[in-house]
Each structure stands twice: as C-alpha cells, then as structure tokens.
Protein backbone atom coordinates (compact mmCIF):
# COMPACT_ATOMS: atom_id res chain seq x y z
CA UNK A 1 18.14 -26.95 66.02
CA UNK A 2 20.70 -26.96 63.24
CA UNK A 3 19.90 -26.21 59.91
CA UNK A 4 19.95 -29.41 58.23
CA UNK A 5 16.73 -30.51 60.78
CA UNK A 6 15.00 -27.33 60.28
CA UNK A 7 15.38 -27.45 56.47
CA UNK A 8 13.62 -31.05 56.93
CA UNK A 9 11.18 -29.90 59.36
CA UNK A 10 10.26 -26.76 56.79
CA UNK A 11 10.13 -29.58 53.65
CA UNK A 12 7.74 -31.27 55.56
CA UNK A 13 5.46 -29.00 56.06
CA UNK A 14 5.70 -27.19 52.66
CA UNK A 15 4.47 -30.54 51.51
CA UNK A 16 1.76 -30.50 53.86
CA UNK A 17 2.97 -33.63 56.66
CA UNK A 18 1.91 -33.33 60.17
CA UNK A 19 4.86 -31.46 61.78
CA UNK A 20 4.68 -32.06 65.18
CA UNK A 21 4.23 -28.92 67.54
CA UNK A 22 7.62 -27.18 68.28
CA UNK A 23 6.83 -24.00 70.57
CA UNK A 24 10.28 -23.58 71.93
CA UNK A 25 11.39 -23.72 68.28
CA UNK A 26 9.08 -21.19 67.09
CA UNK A 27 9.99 -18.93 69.77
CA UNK A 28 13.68 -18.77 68.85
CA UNK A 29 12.40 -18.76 64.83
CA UNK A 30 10.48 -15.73 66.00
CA UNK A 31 13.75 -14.18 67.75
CA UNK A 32 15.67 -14.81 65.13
CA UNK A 33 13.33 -13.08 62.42
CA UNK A 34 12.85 -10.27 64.91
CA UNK A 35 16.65 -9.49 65.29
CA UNK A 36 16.94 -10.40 61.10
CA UNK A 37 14.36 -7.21 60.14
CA UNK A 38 15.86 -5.14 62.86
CA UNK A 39 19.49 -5.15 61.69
CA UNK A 40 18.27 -5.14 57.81
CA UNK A 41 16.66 -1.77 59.04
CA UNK A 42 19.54 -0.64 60.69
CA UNK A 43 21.69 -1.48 57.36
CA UNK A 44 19.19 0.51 55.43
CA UNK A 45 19.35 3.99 57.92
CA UNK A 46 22.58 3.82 57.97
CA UNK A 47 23.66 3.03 53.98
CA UNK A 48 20.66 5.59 53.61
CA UNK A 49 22.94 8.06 55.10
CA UNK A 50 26.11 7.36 53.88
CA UNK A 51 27.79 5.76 57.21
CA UNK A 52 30.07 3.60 57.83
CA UNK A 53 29.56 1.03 60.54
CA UNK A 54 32.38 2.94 62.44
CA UNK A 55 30.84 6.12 61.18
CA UNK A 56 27.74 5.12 63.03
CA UNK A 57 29.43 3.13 66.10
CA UNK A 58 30.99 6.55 66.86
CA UNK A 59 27.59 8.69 66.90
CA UNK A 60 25.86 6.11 69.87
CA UNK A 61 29.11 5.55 71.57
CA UNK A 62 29.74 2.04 70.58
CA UNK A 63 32.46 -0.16 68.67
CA UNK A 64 32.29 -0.89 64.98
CA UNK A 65 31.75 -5.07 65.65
CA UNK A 66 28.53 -4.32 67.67
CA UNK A 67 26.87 -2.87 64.94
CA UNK A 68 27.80 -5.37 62.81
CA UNK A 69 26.45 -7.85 65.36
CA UNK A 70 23.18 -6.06 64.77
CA UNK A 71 22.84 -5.69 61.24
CA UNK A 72 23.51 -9.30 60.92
CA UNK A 73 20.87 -10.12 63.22
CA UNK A 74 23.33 -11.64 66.07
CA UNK A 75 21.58 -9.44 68.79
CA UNK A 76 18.53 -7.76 69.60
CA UNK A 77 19.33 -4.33 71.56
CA UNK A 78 17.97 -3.16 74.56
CA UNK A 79 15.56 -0.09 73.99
CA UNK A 80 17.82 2.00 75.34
CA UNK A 81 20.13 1.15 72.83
CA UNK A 82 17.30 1.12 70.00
CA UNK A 83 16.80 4.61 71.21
CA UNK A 84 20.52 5.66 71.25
CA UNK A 85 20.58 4.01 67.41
CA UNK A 86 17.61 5.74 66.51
CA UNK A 87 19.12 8.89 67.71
CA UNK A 88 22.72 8.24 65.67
CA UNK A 89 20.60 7.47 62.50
CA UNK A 90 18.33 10.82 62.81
CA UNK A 91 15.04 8.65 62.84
CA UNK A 92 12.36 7.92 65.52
CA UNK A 93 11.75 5.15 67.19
CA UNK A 94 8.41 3.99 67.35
CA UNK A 95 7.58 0.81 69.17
CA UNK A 96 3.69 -0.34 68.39
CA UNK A 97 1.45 -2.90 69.68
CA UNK A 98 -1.38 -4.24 67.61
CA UNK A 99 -3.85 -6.63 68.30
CA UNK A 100 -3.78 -9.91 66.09
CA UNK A 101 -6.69 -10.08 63.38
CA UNK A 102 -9.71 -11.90 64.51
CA UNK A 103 -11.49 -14.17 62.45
CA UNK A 104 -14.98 -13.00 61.46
C-alpha cells in the first residue's frame, strides 16, 4: 500500500467512514510499528551510552548499516540477534506475553 492510499484510508476513518476490512494491511501496519519501537529503543540504549552505530556494530559482531537498518525500523532481528544487541547495549532482554483486556 503506498502512502498516498493509506493516508486516504486513515482520513477516512478519522472522520468516521466505513473503511472496509484490510487484515493483510493491518498485519504489515502491525510489523511495521513493531520494527518502528524496536529500533527507536535500540537508538535510545545506544545514544544512552554514548555509541556510535559502529561503536555498537563492533560489540555484537555486525556492520555499521545493519544497525542502522534497525534503528530505522527496516528489519526486525531474530532473537538471537535481539539477544546479541541486548548483550552489546548492557541491558536484558525481556520478551513478555500478556493476555488482551477483556471487556467486563
């Protein structure tokens, strides 16, 4: 979906039109917000520590343009990669799964 459709699509519904059901596009707006928050976390570790994106490339054993893939949300890591970043960054990595809030 390019931008211009999903700008339309997101008008429509802010002004409260029927917007017809999308699920493969809400999958990949779901990706996309995933691997967003992950590399803005990411940016923050590592600017929290004073790295460079070399700086930190170097402590997981990986090249400078990957970890700018990440921080601008062009790829979601493997957990064995999350784990090696976590590692590199001096944080843990906690993955959590929590049930969705029911309606009463």
């Amino acid at each position: 979906m390019k931008h211009a459709e999903w700008r339309t699509r997101r008008h429509r519904k802010l002004l409260g039109e029927a917007v017809e059901e999308n699920t493969e596009y809400d999958r990949l707006y779901e990706e996309a917000e995933l691997a967003h928050d992950l590399g803005q976390m990411v940016y923050d570790r590592r600017t929290a520590l004073g790295l460079s994106q070399t700086e930190l490339a170097e402590r997981c054993g990986m090249k400078q343009p990957q970890i700018s893939r990440i921080e601008g949300g062009g790829t979601v890591p493997t957990i064995p990669l999350l784990r090696r970043l976590a590692r590199a960054l001096d944080a843990d990595l906690t993955i959590e799964l929590t049930p969705h809030h029911e309606a009463a």
